[in-house]
C-alpha atoms as a PDB file:
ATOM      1  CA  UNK A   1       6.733 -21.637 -58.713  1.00  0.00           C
ATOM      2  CA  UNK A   2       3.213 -21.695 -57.349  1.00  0.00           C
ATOM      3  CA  UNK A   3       4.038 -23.562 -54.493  1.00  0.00           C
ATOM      4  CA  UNK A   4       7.344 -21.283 -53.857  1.00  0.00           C
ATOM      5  CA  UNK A   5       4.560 -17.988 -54.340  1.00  0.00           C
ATOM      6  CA  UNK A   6       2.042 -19.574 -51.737  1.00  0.00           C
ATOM      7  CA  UNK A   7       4.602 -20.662 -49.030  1.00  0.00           C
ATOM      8  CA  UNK A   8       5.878 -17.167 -48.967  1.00  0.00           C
ATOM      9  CA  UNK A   9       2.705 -15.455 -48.921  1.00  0.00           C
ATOM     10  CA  UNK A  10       1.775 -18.011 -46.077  1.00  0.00           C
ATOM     11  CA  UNK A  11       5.243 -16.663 -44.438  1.00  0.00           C
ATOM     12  CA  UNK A  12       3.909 -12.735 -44.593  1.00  0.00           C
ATOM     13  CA  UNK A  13       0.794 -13.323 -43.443  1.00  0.00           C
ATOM     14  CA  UNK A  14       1.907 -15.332 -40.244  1.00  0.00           C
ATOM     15  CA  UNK A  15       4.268 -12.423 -40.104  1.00  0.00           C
ATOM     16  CA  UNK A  16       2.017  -9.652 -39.879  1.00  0.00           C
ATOM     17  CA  UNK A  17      -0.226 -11.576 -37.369  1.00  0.00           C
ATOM     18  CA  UNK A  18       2.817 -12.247 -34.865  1.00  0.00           C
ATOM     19  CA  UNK A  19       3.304  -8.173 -35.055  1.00  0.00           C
ATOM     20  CA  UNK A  20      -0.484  -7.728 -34.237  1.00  0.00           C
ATOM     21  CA  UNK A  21      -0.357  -9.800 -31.065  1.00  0.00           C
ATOM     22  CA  UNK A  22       2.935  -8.293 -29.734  1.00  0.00           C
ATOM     23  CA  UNK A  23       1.228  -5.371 -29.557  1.00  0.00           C
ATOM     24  CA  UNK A  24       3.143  -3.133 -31.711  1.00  0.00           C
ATOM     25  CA  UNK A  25       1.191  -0.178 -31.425  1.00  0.00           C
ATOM     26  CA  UNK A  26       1.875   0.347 -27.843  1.00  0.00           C
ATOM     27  CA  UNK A  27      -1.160  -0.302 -25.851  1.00  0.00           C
ATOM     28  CA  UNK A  28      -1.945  -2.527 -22.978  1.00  0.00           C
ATOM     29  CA  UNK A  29      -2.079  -6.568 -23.872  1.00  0.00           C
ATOM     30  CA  UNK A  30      -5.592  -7.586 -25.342  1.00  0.00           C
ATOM     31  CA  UNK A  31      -7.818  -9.135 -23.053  1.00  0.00           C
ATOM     32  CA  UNK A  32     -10.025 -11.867 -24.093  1.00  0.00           C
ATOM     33  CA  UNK A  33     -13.738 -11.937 -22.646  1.00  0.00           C
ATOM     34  CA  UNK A  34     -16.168  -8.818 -21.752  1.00  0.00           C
ATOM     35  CA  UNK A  35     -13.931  -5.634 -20.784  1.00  0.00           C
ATOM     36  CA  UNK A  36     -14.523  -2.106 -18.854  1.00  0.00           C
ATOM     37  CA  UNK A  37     -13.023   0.704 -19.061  1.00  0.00           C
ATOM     38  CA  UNK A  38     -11.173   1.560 -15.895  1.00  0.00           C
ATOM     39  CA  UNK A  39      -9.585   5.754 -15.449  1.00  0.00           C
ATOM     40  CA  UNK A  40      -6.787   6.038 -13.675  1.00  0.00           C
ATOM     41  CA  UNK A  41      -3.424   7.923 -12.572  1.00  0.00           C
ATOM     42  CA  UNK A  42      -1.924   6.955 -16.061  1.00  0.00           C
ATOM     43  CA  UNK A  43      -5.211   7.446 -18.149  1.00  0.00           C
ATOM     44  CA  UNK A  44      -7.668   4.277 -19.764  1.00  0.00           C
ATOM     45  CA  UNK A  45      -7.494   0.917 -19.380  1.00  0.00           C
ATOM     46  CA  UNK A  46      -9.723  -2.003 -20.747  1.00  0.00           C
ATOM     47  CA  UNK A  47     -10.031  -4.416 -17.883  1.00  0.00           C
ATOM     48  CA  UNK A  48     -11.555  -8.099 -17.876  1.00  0.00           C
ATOM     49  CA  UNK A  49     -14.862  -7.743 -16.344  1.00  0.00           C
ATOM     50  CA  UNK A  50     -13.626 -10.700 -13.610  1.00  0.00           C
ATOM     51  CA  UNK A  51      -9.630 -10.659 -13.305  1.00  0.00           C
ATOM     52  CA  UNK A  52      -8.072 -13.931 -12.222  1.00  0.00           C
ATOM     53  CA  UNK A  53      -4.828 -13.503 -12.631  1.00  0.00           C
ATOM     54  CA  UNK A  54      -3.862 -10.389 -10.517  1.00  0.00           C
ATOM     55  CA  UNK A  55      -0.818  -8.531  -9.767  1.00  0.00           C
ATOM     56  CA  UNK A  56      -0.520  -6.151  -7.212  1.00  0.00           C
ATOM     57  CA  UNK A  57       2.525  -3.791  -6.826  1.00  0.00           C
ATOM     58  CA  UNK A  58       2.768  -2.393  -3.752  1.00  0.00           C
ATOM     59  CA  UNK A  59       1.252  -2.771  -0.377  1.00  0.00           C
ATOM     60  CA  UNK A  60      -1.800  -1.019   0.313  1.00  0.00           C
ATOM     61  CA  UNK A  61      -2.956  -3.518  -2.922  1.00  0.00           C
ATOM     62  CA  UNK A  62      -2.565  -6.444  -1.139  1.00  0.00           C
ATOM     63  CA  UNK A  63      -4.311  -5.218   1.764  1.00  0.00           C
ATOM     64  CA  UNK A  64      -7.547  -4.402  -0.950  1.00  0.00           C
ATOM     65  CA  UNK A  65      -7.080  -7.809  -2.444  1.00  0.00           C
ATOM     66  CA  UNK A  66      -7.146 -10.177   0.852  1.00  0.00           C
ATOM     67  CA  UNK A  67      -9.922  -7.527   2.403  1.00  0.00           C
ATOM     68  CA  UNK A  68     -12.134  -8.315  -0.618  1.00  0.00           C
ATOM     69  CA  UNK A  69     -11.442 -12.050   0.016  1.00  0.00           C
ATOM     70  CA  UNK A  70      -9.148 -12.415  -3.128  1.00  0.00           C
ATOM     71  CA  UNK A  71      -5.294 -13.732  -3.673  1.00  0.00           C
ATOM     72  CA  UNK A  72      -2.959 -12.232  -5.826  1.00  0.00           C
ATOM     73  CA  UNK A  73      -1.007 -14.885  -7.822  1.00  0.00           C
ATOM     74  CA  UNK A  74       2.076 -12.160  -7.780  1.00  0.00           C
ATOM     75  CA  UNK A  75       3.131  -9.299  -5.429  1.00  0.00           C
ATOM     76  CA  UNK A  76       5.842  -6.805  -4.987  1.00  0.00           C
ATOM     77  CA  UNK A  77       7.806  -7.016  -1.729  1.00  0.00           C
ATOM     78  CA  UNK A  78       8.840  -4.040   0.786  1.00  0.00           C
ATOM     79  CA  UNK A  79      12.667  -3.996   0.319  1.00  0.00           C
ATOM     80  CA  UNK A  80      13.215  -3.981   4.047  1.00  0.00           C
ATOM     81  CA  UNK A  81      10.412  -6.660   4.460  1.00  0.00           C
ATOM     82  CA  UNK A  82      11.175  -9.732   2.270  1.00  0.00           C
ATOM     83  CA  UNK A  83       7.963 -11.125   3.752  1.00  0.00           C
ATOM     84  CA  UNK A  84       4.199 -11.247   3.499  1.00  0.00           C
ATOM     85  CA  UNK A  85       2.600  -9.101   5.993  1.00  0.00           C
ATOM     86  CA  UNK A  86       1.633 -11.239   9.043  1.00  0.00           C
ATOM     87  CA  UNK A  87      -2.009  -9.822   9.585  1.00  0.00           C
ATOM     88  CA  UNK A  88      -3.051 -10.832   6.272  1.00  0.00           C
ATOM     89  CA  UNK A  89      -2.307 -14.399   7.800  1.00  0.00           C
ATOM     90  CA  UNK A  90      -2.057 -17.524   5.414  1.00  0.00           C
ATOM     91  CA  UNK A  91      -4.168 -16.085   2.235  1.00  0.00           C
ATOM     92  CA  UNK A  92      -0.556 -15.223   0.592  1.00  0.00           C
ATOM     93  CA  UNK A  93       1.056 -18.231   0.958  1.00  0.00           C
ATOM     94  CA  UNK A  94       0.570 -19.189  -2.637  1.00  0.00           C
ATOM     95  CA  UNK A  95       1.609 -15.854  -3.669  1.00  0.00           C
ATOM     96  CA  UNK A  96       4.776 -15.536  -5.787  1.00  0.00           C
ATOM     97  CA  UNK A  97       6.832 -12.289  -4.968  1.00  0.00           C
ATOM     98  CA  UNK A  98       7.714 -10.550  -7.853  1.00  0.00           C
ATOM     99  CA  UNK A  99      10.609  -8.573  -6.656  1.00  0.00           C
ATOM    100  CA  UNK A 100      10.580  -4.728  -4.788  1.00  0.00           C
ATOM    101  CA  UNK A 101       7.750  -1.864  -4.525  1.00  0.00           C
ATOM    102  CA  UNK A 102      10.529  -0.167  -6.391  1.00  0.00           C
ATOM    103  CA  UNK A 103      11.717  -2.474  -8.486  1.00  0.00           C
ATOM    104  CA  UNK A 104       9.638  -5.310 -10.064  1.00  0.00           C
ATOM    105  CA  UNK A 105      10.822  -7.796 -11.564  1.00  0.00           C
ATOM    106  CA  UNK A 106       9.353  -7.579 -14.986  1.00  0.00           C
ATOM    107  CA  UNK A 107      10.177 -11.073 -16.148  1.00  0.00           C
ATOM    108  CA  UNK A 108       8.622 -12.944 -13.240  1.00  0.00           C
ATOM    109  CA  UNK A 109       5.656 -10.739 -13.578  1.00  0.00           C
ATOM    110  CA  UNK A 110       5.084 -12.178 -17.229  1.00  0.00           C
ATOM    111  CA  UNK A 111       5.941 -15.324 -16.254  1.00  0.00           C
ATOM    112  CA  UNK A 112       3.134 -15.374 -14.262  1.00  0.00           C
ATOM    113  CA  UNK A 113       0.771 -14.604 -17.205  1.00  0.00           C
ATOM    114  CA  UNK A 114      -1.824 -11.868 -14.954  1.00  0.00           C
ATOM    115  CA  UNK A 115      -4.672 -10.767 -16.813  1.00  0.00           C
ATOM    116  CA  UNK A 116      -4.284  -7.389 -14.450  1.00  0.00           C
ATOM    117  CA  UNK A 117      -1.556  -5.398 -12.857  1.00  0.00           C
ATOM    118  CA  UNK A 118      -2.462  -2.807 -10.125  1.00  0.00           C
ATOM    119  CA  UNK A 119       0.217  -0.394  -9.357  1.00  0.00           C
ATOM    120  CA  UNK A 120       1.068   3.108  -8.150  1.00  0.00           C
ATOM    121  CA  UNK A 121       2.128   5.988 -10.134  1.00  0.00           C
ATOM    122  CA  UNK A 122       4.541   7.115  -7.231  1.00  0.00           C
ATOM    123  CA  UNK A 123       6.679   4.325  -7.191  1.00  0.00           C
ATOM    124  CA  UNK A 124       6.273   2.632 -10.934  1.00  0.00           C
ATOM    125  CA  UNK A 125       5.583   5.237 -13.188  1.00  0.00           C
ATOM    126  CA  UNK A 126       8.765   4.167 -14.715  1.00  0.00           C
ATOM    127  CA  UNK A 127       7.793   1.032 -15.326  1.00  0.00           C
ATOM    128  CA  UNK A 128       4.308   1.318 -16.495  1.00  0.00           C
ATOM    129  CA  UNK A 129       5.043   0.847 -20.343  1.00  0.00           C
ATOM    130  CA  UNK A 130       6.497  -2.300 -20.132  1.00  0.00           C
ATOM    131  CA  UNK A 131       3.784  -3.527 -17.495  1.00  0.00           C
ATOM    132  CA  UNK A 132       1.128  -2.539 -19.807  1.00  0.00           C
ATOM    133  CA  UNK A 133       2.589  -4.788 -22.869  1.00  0.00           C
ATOM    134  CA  UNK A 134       2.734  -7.488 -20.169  1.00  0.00           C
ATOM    135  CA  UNK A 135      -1.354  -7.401 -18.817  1.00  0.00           C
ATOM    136  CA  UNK A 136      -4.020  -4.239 -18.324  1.00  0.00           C
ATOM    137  CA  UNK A 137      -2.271  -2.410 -15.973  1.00  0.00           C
ATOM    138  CA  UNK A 138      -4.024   0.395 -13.699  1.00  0.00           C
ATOM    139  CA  UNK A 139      -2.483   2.825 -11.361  1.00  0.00           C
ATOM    140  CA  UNK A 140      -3.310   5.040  -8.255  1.00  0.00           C
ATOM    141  CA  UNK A 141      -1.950   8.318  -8.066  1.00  0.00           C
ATOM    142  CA  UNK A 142      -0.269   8.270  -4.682  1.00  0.00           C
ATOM    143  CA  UNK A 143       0.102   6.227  -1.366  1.00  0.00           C
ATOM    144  CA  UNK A 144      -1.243   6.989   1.883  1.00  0.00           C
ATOM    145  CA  UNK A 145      -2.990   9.852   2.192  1.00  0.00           C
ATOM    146  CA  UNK A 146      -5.420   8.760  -0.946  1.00  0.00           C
ATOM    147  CA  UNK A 147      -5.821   5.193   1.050  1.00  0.00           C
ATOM    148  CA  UNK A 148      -9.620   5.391   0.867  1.00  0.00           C
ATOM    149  CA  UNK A 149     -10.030   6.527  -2.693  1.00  0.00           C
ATOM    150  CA  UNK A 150      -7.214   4.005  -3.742  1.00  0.00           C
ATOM    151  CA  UNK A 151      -9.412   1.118  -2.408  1.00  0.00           C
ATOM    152  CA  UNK A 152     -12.141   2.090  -4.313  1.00  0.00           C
ATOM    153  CA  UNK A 153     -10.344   2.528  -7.491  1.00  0.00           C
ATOM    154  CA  UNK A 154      -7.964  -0.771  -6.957  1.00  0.00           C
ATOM    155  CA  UNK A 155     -11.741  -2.639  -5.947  1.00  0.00           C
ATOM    156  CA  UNK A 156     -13.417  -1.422  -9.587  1.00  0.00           C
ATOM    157  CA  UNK A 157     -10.372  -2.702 -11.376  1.00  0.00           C
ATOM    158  CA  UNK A 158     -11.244  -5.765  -9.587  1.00  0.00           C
ATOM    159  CA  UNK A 159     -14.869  -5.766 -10.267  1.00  0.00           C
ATOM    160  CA  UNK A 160     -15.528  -5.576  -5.984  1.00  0.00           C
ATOM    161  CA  UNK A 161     -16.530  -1.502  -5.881  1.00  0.00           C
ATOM    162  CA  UNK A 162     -19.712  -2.390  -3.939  1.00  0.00           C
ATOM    163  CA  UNK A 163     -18.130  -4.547  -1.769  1.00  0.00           C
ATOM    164  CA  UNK A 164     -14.839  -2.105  -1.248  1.00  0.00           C
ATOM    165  CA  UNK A 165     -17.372   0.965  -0.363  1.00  0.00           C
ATOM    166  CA  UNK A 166     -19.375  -1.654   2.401  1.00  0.00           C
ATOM    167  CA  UNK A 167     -16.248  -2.316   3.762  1.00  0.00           C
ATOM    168  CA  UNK A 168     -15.532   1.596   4.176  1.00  0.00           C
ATOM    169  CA  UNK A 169     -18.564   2.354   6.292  1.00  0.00           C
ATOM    170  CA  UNK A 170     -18.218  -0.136   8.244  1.00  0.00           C
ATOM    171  CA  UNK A 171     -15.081   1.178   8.747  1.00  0.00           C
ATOM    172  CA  UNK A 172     -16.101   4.511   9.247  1.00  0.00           C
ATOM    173  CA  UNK A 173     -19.186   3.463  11.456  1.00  0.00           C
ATOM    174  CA  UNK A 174     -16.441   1.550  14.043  1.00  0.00           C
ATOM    175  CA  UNK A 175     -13.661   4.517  13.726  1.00  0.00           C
ATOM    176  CA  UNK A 176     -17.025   7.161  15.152  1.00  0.00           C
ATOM    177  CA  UNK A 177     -18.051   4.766  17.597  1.00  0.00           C
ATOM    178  CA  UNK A 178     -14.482   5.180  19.133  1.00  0.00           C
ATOM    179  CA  UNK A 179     -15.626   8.381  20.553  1.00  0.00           C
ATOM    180  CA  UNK A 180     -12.442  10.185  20.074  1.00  0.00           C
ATOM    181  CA  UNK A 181     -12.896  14.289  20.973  1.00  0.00           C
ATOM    182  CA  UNK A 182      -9.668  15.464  20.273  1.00  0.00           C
ATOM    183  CA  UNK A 183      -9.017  15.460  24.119  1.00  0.00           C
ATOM    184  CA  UNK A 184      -6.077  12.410  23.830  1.00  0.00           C
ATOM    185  CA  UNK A 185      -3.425  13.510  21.425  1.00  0.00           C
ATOM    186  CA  UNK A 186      -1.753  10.430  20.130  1.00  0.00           C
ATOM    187  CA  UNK A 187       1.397  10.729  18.959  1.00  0.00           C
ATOM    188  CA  UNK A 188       3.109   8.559  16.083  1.00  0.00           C
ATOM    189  CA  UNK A 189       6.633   7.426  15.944  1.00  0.00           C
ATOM    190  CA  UNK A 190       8.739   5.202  13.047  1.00  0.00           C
ATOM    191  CA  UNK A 191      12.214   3.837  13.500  1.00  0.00           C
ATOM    192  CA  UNK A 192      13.553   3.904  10.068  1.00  0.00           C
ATOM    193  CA  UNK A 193      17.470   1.883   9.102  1.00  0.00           C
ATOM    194  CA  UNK A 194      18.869   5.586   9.217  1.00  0.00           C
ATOM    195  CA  UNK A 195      16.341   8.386  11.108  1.00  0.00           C
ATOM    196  CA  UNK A 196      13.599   8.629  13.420  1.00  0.00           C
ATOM    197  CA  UNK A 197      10.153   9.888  11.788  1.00  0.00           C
ATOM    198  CA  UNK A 198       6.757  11.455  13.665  1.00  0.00           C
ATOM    199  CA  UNK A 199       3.836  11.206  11.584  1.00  0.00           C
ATOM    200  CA  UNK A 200       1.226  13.149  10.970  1.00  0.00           C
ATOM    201  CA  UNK A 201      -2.186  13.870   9.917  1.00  0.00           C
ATOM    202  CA  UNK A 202      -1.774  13.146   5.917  1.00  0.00           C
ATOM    203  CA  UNK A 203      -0.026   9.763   6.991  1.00  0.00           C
ATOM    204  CA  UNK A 204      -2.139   6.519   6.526  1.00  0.00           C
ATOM    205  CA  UNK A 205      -2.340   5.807  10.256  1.00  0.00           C
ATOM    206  CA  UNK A 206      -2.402   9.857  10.855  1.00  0.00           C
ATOM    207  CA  UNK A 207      -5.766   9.867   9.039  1.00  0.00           C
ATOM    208  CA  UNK A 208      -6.618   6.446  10.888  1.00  0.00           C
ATOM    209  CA  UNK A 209      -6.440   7.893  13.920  1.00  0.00           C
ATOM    210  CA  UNK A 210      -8.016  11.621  13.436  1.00  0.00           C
ATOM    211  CA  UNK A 211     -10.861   9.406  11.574  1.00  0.00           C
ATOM    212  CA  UNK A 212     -11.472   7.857  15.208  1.00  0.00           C
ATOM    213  CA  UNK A 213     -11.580  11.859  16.655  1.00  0.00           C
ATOM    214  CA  UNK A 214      -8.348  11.302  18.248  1.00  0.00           C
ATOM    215  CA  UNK A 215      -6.057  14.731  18.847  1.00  0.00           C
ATOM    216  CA  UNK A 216      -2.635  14.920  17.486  1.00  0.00           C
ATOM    217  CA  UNK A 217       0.706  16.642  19.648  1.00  0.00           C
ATOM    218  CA  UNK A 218       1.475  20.159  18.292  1.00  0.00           C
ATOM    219  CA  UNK A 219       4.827  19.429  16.647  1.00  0.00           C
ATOM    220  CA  UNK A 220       3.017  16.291  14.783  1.00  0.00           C
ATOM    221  CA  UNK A 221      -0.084  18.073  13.747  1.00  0.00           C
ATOM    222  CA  UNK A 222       2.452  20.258  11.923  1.00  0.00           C
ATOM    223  CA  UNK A 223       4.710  17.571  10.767  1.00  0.00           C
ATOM    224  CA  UNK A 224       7.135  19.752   8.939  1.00  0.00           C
ATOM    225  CA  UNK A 225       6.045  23.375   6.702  1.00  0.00           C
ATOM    226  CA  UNK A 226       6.292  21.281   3.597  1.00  0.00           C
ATOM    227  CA  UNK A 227       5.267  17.690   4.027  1.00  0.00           C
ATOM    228  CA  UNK A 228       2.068  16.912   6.730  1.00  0.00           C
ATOM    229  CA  UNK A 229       2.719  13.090   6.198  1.00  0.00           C
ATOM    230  CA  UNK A 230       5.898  12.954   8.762  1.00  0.00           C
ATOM    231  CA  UNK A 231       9.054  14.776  10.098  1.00  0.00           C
ATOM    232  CA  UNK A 232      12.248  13.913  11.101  1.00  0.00           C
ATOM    233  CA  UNK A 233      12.927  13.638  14.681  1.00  0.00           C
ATOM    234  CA  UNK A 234      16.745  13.674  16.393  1.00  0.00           C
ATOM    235  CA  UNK A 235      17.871  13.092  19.524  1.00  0.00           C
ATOM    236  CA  UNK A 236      17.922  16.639  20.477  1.00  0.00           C
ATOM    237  CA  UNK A 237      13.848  17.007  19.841  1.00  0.00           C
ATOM    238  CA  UNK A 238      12.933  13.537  20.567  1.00  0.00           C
ATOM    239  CA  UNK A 239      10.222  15.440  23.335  1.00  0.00           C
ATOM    240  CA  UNK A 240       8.311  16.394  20.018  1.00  0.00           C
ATOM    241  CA  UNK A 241       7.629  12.610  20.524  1.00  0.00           C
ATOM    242  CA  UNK A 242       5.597  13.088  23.401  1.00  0.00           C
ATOM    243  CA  UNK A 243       2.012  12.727  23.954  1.00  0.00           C
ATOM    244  CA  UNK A 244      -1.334  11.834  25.790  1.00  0.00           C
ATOM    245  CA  UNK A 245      -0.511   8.049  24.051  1.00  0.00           C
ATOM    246  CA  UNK A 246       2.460   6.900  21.899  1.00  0.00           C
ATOM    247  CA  UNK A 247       2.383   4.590  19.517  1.00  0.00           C
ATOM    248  CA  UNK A 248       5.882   3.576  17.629  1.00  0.00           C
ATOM    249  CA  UNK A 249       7.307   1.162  15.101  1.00  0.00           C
ATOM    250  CA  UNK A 250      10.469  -0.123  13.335  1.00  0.00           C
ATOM    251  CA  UNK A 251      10.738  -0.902   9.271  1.00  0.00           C
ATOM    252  CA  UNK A 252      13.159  -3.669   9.125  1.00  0.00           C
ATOM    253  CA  UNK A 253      15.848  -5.468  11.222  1.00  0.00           C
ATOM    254  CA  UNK A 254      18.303  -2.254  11.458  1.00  0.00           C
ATOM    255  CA  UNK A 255      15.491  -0.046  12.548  1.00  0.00           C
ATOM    256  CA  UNK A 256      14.403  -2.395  15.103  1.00  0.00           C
ATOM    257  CA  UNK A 257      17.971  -2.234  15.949  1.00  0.00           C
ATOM    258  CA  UNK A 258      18.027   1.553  16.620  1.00  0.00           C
ATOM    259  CA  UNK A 259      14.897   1.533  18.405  1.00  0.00           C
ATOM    260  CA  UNK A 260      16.090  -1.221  21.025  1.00  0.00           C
ATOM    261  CA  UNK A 261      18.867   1.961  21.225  1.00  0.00           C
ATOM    262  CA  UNK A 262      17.034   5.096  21.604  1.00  0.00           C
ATOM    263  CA  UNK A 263      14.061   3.238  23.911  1.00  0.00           C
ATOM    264  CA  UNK A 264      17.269   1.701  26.067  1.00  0.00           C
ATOM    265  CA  UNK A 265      18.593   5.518  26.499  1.00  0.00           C
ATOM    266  CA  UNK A 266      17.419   7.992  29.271  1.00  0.00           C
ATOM    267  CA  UNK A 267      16.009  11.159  26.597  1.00  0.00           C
ATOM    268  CA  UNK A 268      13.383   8.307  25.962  1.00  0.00           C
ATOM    269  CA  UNK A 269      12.593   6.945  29.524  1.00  0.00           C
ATOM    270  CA  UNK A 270      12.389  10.919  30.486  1.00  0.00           C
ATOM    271  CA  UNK A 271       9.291  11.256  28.119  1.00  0.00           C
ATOM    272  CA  UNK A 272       6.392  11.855  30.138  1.00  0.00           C
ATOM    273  CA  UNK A 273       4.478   9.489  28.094  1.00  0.00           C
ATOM    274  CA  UNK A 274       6.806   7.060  28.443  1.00  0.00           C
ATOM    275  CA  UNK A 275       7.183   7.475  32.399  1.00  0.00           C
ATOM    276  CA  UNK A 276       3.427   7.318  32.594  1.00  0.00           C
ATOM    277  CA  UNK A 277       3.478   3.765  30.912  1.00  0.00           C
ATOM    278  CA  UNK A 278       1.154   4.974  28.255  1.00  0.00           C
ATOM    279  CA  UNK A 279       4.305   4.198  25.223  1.00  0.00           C
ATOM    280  CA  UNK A 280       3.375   1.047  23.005  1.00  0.00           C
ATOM    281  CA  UNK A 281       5.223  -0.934  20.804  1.00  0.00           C
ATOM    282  CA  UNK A 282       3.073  -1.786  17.598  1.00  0.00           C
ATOM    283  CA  UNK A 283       3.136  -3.851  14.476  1.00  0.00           C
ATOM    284  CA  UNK A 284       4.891  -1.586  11.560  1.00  0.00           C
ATOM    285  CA  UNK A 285       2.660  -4.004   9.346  1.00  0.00           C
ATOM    286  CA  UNK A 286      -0.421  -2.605  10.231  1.00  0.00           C
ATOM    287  CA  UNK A 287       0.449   1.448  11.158  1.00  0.00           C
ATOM    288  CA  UNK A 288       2.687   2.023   8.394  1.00  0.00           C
ATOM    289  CA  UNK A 289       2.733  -0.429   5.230  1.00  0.00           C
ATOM    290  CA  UNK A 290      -0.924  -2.257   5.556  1.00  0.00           C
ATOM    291  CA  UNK A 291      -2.166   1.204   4.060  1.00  0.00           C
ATOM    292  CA  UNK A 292      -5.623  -0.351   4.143  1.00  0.00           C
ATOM    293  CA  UNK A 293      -9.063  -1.244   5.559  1.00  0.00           C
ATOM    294  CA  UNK A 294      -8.152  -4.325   7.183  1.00  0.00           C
ATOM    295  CA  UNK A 295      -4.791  -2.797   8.422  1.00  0.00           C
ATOM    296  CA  UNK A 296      -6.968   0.651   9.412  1.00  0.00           C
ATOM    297  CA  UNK A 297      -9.183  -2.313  11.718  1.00  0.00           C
ATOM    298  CA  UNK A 298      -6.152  -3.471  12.958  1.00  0.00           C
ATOM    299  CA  UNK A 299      -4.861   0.295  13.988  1.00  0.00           C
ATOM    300  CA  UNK A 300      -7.996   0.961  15.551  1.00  0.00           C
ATOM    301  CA  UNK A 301      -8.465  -2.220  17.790  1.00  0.00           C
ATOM    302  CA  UNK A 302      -4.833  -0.260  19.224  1.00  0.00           C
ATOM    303  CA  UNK A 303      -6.885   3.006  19.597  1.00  0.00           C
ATOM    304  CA  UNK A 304      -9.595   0.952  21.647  1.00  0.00           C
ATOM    305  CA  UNK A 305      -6.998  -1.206  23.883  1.00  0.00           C
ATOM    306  CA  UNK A 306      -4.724   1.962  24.579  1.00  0.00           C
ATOM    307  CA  UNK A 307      -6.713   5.092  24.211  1.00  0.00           C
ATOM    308  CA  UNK A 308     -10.045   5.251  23.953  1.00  0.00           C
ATOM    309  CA  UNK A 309     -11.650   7.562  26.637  1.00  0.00           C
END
């Protein structure tokens, strides 16, 4: 009987200590080593001091990560982009993807055993009470137009604030010397798979490019009544398109599809801008999903080939 009594009471205890280290109260997955205490989009999160094993969930993170010199050992993937962005060149190759921005894949994330999970409240605030039993998990709030604060809060997670905030003003120092007035408008154009976008100021390469003192065409500084991070344009007002400079991109292999259309078709060789030579093809990458310092450098070496004064 004693033995019987001790070999069950061995069997509760291991019990109750395989509840303790699931987690069962709710909260993000221990962490072993010195901790801080990170605030974010979806409240307080204990973080290792020096994360190894990072996560990032969409792409403005990865941006952060390879601009502070560090490689996630999972990412999330643009679902019309199964690829790692090209300017970041090789410092992704040993990163696993880890399905979409919109949908991760939550077993290959835990798979992968991270010790931190960046994400964003706008795309994976669905998902982050499962990512949080998984590793520490921190979000942003938004995408885009909180780019700068983003990399600062993304950077502290990482335990790289000083360095993120250098990186800024230097940033900031090359965008002045730029010596934008507000004289060139620049105008912004996206080929999406099914609609044509301007952009405008509260889009990441909208704030880029007013950061460098460049002016924005009328219809774009507007954008639309309700949304000043882009519009849709048609055929009919494709001349809202037109500026002092245009930039434009395509997201994906259908897009670039309809933009080999519209640019073929006469309502686009009729744009001023356009007839002036002063229309330039650029990397989607960079103006549109970079959403970060070293993609903001790469928008603004554009500004200073094309149309600085």
């Amino acid at each position: 009987m004693t033995i019987r009594m001790a070999r069950a009471a061995a069997a509760v205890l291991l019990s109750a200590l395989a509840l303790t280290a699931c987690g069962s109260s709710g909260g993000d997955q221990a962490t072993e080593g010195p901790t801080r205490t990170i605030k974010h989009a979806m409240g307080e999160t204990e973080v290792p001091d020096s994360p190894k094993r990072v996560i990032v969930l969409d792409t403005d993170k990865l941006d952060t990560m390879v601009s502070l010199g560090l490689t996630p050992v999972g990412a999330a993937q643009a679902s019309e982009n199964q690829a790692w962005p090209k300017y970041l060149g090789s410092a992704l190759n040993a990163t696993k993807p880890v399905g979409t921005l919109q949908a991760p894949n939550l077993e290959a994330i835990a798979a992968l055993k991270p010790d931190l999970i960046l994400g964003t409240k706008f795309r994976q605030e669905q998902f982050y009470d499962k990512l949080r039993q998984i590793a520490p998990t921190v979000f942003t709030e938004k995408v885009g137009i909180t780019w700068k604060e983003n990399l600062l809060l993304d950077a502290d997670a990482l335990g790289r604030k000083a360095q993120a905030e250098k990186l800024l003003a230097d940033y900031r120092s090359r965008a002045r010397s730029l010596g934008g007035s507000g004289a060139v408008n620049v105008s912004i154009v996206r080929f999406m798979p099914a609609q044509i976008r301007m952009y405008g100021p509260e889009s990441f390469s909208g704030i880029v490019v007013g950061d460098a003192g460049f002016g924005r065409p009328e219809p774009q500084r507007l954008a639309t009544a309700q949304d000043k991070r882009f519009g849709e344009l048609s055929q009919e007002n494709l001349s809202q398109a037109d500026g002092d400079v245009l930039f434009y991109s395509a997201y994906g292999a259908q897009a670039a599809e309809s933009q080999a259309t519209v640019t073929g078709g006469p309502l686009w060789k009729n744009l001023p801008v356009v007839k002036d030579g002063k229309a330039h093809n650029v990397d989607d990458e960079t103006w549109m999903t970079g959403i970060g310092v070293t993609a903001a450098g790469k928008i603004l070496d554009d500004l200073e080939k094309y149309a600085k004064p």
